[in-house]
PDB file of N, CA and C in Angstrom:
ATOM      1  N   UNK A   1     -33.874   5.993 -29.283  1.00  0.00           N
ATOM      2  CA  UNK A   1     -33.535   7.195 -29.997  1.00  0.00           C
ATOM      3  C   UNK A   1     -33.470   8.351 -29.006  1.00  0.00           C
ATOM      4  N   UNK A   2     -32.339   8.891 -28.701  1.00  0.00           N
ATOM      5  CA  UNK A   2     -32.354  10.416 -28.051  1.00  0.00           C
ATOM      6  C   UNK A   2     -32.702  11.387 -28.669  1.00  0.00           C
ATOM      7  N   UNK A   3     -33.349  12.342 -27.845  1.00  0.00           N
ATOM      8  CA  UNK A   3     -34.297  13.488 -28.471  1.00  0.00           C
ATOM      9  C   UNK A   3     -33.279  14.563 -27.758  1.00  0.00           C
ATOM     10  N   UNK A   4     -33.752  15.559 -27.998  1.00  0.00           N
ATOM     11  CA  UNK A   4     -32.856  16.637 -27.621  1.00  0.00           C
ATOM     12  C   UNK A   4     -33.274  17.587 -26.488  1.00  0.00           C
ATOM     13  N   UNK A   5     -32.820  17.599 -25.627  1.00  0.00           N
ATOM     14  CA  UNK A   5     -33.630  18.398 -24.788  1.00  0.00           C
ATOM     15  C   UNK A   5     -34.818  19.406 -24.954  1.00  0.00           C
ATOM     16  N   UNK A   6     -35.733  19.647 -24.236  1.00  0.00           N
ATOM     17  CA  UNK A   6     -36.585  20.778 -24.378  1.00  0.00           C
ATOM     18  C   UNK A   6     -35.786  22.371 -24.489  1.00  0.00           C
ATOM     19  N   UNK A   7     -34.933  22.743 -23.860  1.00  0.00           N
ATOM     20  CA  UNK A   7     -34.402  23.993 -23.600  1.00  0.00           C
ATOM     21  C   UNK A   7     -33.378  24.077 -24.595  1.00  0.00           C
ATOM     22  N   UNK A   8     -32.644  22.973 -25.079  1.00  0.00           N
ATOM     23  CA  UNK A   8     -31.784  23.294 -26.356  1.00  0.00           C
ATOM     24  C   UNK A   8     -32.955  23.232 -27.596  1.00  0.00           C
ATOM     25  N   UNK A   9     -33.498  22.759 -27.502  1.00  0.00           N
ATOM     26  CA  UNK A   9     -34.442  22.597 -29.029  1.00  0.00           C
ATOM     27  C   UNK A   9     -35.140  24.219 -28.986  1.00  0.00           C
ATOM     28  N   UNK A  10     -35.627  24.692 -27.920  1.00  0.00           N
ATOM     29  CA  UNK A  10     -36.148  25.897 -27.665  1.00  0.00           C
ATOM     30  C   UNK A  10     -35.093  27.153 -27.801  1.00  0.00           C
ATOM     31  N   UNK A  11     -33.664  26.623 -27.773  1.00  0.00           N
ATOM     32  CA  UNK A  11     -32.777  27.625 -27.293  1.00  0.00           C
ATOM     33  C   UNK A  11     -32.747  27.993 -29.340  1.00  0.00           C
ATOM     34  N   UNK A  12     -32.199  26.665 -29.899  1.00  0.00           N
ATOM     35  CA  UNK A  12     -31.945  26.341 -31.293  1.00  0.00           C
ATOM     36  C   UNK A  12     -33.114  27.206 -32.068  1.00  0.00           C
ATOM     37  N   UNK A  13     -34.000  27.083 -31.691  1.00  0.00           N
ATOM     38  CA  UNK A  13     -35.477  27.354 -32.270  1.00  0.00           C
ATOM     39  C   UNK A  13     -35.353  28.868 -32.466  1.00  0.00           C
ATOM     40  N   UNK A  14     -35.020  30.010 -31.333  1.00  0.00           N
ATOM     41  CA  UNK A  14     -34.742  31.184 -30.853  1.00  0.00           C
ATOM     42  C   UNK A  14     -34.166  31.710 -31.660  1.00  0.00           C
ATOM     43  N   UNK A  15     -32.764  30.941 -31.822  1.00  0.00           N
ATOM     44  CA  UNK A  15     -31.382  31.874 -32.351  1.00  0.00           C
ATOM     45  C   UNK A  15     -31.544  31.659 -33.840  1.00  0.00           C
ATOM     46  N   UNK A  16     -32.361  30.319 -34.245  1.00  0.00           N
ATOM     47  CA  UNK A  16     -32.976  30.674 -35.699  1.00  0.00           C
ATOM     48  C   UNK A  16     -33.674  31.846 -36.641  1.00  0.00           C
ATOM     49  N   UNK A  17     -34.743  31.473 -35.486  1.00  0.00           N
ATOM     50  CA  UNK A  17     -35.449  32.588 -35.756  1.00  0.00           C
ATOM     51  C   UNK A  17     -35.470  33.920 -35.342  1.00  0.00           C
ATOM     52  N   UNK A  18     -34.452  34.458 -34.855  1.00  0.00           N
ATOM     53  CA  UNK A  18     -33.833  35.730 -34.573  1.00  0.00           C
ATOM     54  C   UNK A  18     -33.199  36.375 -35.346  1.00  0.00           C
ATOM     55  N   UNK A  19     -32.596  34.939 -36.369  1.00  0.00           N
ATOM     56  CA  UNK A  19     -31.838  35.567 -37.470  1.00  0.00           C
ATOM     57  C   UNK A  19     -29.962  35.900 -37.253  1.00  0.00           C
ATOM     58  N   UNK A  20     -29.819  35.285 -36.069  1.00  0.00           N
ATOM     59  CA  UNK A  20     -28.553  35.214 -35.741  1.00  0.00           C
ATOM     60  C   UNK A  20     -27.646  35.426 -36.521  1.00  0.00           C
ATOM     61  N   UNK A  21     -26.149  36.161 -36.370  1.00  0.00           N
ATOM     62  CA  UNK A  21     -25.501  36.021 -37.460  1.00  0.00           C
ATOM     63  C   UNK A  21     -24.633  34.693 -37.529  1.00  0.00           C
ATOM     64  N   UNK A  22     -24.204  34.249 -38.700  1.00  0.00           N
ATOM     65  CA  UNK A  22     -23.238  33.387 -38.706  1.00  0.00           C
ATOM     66  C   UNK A  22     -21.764  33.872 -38.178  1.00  0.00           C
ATOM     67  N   UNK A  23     -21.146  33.006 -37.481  1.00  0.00           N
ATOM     68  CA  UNK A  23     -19.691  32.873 -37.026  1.00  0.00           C
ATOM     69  C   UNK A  23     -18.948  32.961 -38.081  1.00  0.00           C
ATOM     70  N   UNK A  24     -17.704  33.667 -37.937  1.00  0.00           N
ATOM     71  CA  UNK A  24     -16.837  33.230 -39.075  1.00  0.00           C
ATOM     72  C   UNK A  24     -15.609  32.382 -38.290  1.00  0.00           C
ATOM     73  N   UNK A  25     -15.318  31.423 -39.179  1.00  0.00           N
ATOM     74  CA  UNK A  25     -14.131  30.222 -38.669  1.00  0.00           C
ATOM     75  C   UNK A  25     -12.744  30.064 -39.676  1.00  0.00           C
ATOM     76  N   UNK A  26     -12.503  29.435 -39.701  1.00  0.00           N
ATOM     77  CA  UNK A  26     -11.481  28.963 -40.450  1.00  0.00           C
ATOM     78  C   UNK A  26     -11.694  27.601 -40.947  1.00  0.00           C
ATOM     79  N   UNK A  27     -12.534  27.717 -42.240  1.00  0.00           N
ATOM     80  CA  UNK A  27     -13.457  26.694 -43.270  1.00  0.00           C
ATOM     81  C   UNK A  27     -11.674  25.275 -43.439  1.00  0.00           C
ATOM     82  N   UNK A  28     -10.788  25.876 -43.735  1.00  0.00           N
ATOM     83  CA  UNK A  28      -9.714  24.883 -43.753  1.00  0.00           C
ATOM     84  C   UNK A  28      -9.736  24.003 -42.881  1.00  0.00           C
ATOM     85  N   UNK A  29      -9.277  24.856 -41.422  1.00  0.00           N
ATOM     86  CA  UNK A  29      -9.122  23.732 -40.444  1.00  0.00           C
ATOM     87  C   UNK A  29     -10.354  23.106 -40.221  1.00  0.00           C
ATOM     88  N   UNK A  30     -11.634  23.686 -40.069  1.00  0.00           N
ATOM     89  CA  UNK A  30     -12.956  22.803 -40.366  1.00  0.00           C
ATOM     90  C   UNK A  30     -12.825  21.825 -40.952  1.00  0.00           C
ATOM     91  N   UNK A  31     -12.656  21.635 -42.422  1.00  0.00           N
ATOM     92  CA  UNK A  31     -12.388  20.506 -43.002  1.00  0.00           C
ATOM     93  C   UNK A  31     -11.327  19.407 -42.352  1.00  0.00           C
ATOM     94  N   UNK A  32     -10.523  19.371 -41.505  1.00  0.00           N
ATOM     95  CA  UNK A  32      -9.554  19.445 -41.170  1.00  0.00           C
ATOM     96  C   UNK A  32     -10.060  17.986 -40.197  1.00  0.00           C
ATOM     97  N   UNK A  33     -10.639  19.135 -38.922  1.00  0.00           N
ATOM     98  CA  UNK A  33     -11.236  18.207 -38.089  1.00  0.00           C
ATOM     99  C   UNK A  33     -12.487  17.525 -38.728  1.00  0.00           C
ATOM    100  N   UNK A  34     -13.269  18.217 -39.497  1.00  0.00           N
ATOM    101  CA  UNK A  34     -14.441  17.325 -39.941  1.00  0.00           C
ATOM    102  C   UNK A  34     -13.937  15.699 -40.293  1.00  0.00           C
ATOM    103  N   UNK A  35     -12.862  15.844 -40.813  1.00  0.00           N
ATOM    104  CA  UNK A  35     -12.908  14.774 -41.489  1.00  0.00           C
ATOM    105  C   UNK A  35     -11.660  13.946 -40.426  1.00  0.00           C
ATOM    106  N   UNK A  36     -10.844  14.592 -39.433  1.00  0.00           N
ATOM    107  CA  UNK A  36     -10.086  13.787 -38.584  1.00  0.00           C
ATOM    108  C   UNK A  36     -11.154  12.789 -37.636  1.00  0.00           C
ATOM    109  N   UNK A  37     -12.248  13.931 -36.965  1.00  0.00           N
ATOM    110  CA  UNK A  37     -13.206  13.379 -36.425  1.00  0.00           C
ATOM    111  C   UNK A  37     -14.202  12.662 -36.797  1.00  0.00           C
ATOM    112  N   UNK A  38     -14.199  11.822 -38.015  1.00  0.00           N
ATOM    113  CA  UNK A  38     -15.032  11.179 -38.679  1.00  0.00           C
ATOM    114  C   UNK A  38     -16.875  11.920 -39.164  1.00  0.00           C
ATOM    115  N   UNK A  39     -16.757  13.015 -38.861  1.00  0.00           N
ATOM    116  CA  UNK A  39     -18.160  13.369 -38.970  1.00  0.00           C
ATOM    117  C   UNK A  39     -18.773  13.156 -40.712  1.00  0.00           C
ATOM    118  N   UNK A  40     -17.994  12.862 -41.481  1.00  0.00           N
ATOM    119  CA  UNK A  40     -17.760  11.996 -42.911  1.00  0.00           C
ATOM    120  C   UNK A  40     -17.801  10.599 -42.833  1.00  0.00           C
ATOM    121  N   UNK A  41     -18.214  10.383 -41.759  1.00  0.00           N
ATOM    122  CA  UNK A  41     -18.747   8.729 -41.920  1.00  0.00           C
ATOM    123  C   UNK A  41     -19.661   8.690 -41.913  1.00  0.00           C
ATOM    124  N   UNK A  42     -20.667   9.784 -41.302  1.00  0.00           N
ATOM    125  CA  UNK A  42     -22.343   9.827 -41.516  1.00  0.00           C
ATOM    126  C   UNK A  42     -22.983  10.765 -42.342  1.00  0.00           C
ATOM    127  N   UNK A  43     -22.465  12.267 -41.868  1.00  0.00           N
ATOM    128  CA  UNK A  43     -22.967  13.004 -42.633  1.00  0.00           C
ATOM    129  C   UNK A  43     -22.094  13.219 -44.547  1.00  0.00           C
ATOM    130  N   UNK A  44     -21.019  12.494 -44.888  1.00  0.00           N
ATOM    131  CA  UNK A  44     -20.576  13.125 -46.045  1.00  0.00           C
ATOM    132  C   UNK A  44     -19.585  13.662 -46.472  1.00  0.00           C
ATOM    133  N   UNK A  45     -18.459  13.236 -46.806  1.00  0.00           N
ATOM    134  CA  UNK A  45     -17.153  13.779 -47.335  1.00  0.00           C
ATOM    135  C   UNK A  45     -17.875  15.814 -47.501  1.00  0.00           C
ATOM    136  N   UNK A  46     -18.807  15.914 -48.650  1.00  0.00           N
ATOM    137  CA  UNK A  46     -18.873  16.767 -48.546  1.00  0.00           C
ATOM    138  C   UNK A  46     -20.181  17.453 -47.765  1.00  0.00           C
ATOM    139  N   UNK A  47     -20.447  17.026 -46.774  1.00  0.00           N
ATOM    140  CA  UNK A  47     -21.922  17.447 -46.318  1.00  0.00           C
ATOM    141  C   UNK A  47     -22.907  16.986 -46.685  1.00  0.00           C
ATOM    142  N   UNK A  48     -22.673  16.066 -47.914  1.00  0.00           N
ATOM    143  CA  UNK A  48     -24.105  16.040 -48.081  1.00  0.00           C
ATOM    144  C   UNK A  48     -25.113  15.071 -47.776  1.00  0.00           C
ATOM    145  N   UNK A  49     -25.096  14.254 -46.532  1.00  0.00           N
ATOM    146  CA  UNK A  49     -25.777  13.608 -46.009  1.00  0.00           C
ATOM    147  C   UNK A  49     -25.239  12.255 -45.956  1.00  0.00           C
ATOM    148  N   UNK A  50     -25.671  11.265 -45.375  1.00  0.00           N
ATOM    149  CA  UNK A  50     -25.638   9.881 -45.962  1.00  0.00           C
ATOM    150  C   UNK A  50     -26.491   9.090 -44.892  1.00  0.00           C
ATOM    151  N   UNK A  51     -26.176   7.591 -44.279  1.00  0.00           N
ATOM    152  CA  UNK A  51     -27.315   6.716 -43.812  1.00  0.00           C
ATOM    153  C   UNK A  51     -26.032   5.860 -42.990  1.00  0.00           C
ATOM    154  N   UNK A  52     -26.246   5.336 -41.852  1.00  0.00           N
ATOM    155  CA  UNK A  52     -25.370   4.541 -41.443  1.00  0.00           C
ATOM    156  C   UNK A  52     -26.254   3.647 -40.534  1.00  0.00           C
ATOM    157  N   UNK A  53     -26.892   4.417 -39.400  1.00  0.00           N
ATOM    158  CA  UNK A  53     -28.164   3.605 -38.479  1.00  0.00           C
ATOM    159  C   UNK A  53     -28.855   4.046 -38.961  1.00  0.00           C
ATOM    160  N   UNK A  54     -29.361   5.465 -39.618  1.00  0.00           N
ATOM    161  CA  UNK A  54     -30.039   5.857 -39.913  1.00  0.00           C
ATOM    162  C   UNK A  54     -30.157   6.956 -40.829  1.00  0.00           C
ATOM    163  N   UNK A  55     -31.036   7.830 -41.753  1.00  0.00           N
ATOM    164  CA  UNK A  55     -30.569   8.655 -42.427  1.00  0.00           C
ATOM    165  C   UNK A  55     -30.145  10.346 -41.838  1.00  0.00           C
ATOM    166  N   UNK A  56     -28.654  10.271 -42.116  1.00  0.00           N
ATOM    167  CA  UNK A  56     -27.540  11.738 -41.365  1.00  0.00           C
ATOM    168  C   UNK A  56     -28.483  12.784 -42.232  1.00  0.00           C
ATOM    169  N   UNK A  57     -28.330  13.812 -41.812  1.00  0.00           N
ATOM    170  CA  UNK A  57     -29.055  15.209 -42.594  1.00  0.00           C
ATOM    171  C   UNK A  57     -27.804  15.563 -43.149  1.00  0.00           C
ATOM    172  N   UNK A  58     -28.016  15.884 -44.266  1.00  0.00           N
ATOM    173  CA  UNK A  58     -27.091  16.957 -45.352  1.00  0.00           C
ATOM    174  C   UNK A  58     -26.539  17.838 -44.522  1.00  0.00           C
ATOM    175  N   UNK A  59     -25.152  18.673 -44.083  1.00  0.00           N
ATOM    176  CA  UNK A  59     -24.725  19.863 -43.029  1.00  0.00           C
ATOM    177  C   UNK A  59     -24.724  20.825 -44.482  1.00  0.00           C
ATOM    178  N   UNK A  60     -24.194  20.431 -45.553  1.00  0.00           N
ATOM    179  CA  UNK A  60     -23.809  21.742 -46.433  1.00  0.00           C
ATOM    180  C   UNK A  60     -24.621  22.822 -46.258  1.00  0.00           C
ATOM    181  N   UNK A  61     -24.519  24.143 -46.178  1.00  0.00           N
ATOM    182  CA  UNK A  61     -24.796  24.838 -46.718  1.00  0.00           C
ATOM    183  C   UNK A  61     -26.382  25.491 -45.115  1.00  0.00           C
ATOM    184  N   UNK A  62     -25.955  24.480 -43.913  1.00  0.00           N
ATOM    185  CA  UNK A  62     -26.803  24.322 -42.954  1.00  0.00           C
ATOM    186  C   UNK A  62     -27.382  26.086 -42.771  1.00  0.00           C
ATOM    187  N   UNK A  63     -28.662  25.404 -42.240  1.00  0.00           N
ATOM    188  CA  UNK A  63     -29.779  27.398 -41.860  1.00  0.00           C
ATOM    189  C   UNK A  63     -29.123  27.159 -40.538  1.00  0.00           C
ATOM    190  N   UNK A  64     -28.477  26.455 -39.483  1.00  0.00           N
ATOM    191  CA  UNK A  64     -28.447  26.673 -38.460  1.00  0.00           C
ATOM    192  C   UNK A  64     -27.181  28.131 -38.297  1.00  0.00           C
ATOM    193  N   UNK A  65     -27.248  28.958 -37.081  1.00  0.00           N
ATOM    194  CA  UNK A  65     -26.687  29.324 -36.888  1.00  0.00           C
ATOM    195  C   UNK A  65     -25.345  28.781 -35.810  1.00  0.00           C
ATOM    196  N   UNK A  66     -24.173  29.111 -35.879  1.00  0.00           N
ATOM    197  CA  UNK A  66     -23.335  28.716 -35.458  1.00  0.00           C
ATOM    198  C   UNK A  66     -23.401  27.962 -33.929  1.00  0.00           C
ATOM    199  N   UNK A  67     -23.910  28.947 -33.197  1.00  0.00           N
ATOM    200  CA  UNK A  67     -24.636  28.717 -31.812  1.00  0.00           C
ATOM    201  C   UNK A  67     -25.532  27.805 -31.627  1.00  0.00           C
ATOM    202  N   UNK A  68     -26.235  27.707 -32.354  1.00  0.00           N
ATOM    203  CA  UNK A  68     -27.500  26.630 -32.480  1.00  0.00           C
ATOM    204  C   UNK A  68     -26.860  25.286 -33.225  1.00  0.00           C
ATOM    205  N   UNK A  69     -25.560  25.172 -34.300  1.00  0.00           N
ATOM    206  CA  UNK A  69     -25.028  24.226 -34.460  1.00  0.00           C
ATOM    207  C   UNK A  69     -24.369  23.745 -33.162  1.00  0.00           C
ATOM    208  N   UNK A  70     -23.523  24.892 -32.479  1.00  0.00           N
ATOM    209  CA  UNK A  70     -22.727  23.844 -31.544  1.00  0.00           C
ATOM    210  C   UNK A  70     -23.813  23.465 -30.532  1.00  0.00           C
ATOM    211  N   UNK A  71     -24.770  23.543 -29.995  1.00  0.00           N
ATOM    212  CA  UNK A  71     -25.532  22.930 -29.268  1.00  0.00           C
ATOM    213  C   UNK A  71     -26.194  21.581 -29.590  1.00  0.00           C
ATOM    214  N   UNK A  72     -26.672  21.551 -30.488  1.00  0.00           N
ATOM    215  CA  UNK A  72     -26.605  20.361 -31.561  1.00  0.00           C
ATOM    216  C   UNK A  72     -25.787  19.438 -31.631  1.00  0.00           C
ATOM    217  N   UNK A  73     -24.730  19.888 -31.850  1.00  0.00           N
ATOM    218  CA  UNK A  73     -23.212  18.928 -31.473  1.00  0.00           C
ATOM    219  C   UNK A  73     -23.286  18.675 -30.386  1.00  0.00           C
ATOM    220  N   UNK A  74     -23.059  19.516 -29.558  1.00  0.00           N
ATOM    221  CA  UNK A  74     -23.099  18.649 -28.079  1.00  0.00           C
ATOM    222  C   UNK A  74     -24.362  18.211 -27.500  1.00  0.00           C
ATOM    223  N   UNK A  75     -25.496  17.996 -27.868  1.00  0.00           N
ATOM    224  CA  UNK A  75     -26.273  17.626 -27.372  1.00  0.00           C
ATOM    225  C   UNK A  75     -26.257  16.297 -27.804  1.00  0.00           C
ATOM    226  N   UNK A  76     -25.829  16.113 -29.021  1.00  0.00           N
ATOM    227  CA  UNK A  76     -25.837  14.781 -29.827  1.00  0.00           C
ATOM    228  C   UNK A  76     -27.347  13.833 -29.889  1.00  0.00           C
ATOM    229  N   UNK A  77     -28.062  14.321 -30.915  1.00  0.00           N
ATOM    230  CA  UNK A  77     -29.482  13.719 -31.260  1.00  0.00           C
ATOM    231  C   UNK A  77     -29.226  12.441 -32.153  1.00  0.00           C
ATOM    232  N   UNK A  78     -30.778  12.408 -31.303  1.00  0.00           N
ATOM    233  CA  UNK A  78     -30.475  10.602 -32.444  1.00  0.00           C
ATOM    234  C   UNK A  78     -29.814   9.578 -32.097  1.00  0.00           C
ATOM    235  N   UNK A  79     -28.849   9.149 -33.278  1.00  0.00           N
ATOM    236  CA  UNK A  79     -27.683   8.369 -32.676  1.00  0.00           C
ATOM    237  C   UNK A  79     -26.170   8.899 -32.701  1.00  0.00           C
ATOM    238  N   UNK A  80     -26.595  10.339 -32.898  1.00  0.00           N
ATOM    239  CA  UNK A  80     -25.479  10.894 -32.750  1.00  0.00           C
ATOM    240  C   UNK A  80     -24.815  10.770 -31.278  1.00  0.00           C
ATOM    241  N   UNK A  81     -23.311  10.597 -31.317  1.00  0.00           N
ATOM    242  CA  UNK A  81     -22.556  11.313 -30.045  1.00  0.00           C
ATOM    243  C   UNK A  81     -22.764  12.144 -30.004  1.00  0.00           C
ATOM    244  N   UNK A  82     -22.550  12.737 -28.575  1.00  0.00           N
ATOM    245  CA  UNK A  82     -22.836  14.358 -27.875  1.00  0.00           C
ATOM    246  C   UNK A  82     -21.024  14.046 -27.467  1.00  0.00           C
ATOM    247  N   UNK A  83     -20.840  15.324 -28.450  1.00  0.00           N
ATOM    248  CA  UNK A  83     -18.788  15.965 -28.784  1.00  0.00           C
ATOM    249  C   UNK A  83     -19.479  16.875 -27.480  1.00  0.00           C
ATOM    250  N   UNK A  84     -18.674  16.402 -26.237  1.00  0.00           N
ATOM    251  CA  UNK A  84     -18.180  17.474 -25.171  1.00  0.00           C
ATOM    252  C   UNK A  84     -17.369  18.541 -25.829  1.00  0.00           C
ATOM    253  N   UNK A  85     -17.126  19.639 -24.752  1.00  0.00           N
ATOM    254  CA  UNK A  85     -16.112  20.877 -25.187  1.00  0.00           C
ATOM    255  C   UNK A  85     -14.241  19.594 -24.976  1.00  0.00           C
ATOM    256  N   UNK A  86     -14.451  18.772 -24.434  1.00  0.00           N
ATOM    257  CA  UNK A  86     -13.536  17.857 -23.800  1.00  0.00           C
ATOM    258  C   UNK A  86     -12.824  17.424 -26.054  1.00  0.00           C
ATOM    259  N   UNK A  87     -13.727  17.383 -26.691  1.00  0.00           N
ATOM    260  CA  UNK A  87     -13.409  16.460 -27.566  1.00  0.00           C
ATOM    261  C   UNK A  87     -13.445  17.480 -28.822  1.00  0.00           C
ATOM    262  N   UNK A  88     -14.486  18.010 -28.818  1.00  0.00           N
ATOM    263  CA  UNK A  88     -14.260  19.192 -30.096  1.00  0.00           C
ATOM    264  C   UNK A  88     -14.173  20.535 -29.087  1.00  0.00           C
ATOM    265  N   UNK A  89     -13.227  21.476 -29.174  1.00  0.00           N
ATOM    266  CA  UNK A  89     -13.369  22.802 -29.020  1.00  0.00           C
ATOM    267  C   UNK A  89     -14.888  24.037 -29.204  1.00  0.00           C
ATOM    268  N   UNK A  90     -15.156  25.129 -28.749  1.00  0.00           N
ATOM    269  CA  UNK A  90     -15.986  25.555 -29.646  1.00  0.00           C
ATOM    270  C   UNK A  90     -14.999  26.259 -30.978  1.00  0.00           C
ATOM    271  N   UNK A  91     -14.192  26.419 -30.765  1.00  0.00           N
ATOM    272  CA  UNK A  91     -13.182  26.800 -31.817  1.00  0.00           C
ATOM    273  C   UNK A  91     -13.483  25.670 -33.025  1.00  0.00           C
ATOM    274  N   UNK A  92     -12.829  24.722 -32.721  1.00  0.00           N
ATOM    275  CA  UNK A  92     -12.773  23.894 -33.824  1.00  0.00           C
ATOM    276  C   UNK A  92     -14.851  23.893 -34.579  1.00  0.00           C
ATOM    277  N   UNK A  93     -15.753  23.603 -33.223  1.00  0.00           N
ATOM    278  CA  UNK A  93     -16.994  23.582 -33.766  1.00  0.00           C
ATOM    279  C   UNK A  93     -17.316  24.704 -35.051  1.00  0.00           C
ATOM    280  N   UNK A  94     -16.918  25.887 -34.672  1.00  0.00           N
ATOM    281  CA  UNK A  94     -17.053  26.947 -35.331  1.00  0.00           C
ATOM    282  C   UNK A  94     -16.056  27.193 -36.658  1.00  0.00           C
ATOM    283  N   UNK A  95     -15.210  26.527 -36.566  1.00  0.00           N
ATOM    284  CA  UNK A  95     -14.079  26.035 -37.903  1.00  0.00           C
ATOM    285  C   UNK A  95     -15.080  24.908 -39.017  1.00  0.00           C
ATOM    286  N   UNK A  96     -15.921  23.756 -38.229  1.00  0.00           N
ATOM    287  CA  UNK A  96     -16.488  23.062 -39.106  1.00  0.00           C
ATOM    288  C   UNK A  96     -17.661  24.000 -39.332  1.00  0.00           C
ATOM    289  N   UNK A  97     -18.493  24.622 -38.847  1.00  0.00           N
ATOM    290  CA  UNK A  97     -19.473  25.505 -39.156  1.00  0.00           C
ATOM    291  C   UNK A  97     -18.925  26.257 -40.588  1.00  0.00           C
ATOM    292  N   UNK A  98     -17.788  27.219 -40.190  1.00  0.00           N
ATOM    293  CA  UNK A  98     -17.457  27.998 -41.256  1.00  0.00           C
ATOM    294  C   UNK A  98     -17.627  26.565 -42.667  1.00  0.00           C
ATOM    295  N   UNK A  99     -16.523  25.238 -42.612  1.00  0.00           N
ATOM    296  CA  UNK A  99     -16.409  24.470 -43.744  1.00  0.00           C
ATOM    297  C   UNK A  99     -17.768  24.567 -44.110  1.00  0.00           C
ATOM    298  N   UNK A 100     -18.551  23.929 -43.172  1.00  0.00           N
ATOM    299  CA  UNK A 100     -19.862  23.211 -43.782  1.00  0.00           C
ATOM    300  C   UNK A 100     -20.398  24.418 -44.509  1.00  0.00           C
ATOM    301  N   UNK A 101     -20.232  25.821 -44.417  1.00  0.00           N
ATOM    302  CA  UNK A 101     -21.172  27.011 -45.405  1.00  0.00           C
ATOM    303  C   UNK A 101     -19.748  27.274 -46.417  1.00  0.00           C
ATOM    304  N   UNK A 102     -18.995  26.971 -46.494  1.00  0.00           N
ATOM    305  CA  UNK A 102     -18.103  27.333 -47.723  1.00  0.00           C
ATOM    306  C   UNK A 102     -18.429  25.728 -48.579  1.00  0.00           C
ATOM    307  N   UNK A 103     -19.100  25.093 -48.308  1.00  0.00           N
ATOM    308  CA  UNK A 103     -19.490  24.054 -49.105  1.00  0.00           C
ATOM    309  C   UNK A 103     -21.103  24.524 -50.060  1.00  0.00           C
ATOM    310  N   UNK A 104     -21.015  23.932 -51.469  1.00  0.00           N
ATOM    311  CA  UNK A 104     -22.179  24.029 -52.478  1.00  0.00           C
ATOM    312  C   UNK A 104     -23.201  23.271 -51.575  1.00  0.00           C
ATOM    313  N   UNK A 105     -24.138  23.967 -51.621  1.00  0.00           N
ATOM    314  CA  UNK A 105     -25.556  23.475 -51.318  1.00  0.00           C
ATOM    315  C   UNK A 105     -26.168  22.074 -51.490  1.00  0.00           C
ATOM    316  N   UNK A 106     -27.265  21.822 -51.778  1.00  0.00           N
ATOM    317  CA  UNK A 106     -28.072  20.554 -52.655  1.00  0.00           C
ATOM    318  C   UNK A 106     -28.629  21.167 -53.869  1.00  0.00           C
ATOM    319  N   UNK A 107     -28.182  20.697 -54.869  1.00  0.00           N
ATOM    320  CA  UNK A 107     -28.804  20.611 -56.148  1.00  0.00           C
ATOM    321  C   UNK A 107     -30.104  20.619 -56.283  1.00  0.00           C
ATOM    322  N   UNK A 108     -30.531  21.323 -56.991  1.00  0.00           N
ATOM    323  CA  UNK A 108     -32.039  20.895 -57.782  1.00  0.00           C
ATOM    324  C   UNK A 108     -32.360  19.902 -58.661  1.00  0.00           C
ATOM    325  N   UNK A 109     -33.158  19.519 -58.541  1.00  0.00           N
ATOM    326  CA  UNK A 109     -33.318  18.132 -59.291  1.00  0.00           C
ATOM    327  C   UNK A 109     -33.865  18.736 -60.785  1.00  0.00           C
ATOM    328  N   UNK A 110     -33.921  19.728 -60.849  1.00  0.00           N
ATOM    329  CA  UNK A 110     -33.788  20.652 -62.312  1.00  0.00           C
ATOM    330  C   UNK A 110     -32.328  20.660 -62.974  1.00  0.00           C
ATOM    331  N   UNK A 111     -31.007  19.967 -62.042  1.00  0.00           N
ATOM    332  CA  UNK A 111     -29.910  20.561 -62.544  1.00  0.00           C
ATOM    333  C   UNK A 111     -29.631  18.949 -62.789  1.00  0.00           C
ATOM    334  N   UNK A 112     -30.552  18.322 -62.825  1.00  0.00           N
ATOM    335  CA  UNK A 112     -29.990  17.084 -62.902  1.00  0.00           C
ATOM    336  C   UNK A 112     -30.704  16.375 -64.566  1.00  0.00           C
ATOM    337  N   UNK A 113     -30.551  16.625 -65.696  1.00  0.00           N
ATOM    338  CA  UNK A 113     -31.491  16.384 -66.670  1.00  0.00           C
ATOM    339  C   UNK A 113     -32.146  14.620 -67.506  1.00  0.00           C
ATOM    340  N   UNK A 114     -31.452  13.602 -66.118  1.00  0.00           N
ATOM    341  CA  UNK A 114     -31.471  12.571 -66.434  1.00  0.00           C
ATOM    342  C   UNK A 114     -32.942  12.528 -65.889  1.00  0.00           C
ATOM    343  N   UNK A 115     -33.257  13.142 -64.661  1.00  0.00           N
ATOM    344  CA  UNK A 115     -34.507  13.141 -64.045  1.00  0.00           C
ATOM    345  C   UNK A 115     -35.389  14.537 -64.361  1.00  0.00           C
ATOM    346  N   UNK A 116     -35.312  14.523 -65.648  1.00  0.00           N
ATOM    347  CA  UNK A 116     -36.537  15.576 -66.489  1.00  0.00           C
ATOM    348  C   UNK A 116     -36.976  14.328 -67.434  1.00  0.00           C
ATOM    349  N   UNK A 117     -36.449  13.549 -67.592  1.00  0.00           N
ATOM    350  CA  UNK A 117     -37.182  12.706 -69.048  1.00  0.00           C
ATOM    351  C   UNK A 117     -38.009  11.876 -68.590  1.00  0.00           C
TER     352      UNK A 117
END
């Protein structure tokens, strides 16, 4: 299992909690590449997670900030690939950023009333 560097996890950690602003992209072409580049084979047609080696995290609706996503991307944790600037743009990164926050969140399991009874 790859871990993520010390200085990106520290860098990620920073721009979180700084409160960074979000990027704005172009949520279309996001979708665009999200789904040319297969990142819908792990994480989710629509973000919202899924399991392939292992369980993908939900992107919808992600706390990361844009900056702290594309580092993430290219660092590629887990069993993720690490997307060089060679393979995704930061352009395009910041196009799927914008998609992934113009996408609905996760539900509450309050909105679900099969799992109240």
């Amino acid at each position: 299992m790859k871990k993520i560097p010390g200085t990106i996890a520290f860098a990620m950690f920073a721009l979180c909690a700084s409160g960074a602003a979000f990027a704005q992209g172009d949520a279309a072409n996001g979708k665009r590449v999200y789904l040319a580049d297969g990142c819908f084979t792990c994480h989710g047609r629509s973000g919202q997670g899924g399991a392939l080696n292992y369980p993908a995290p939900a992107l919808a609706q992600t706390n990361l900030p844009v900056e702290a996503f594309k580092a993430l991307v290219r660092a590629g944790p887990n069993d993720m690939p690490a997307y060089s600037d060679a393979v995704l743009s930061d352009k395009d990164l910041g196009d799927i950023h914008a998609f992934l926050m113009s996408l609905p969140g996760r539900k509450s399991p309050k909105d679900y009333p099969v799992l109240s009874q």
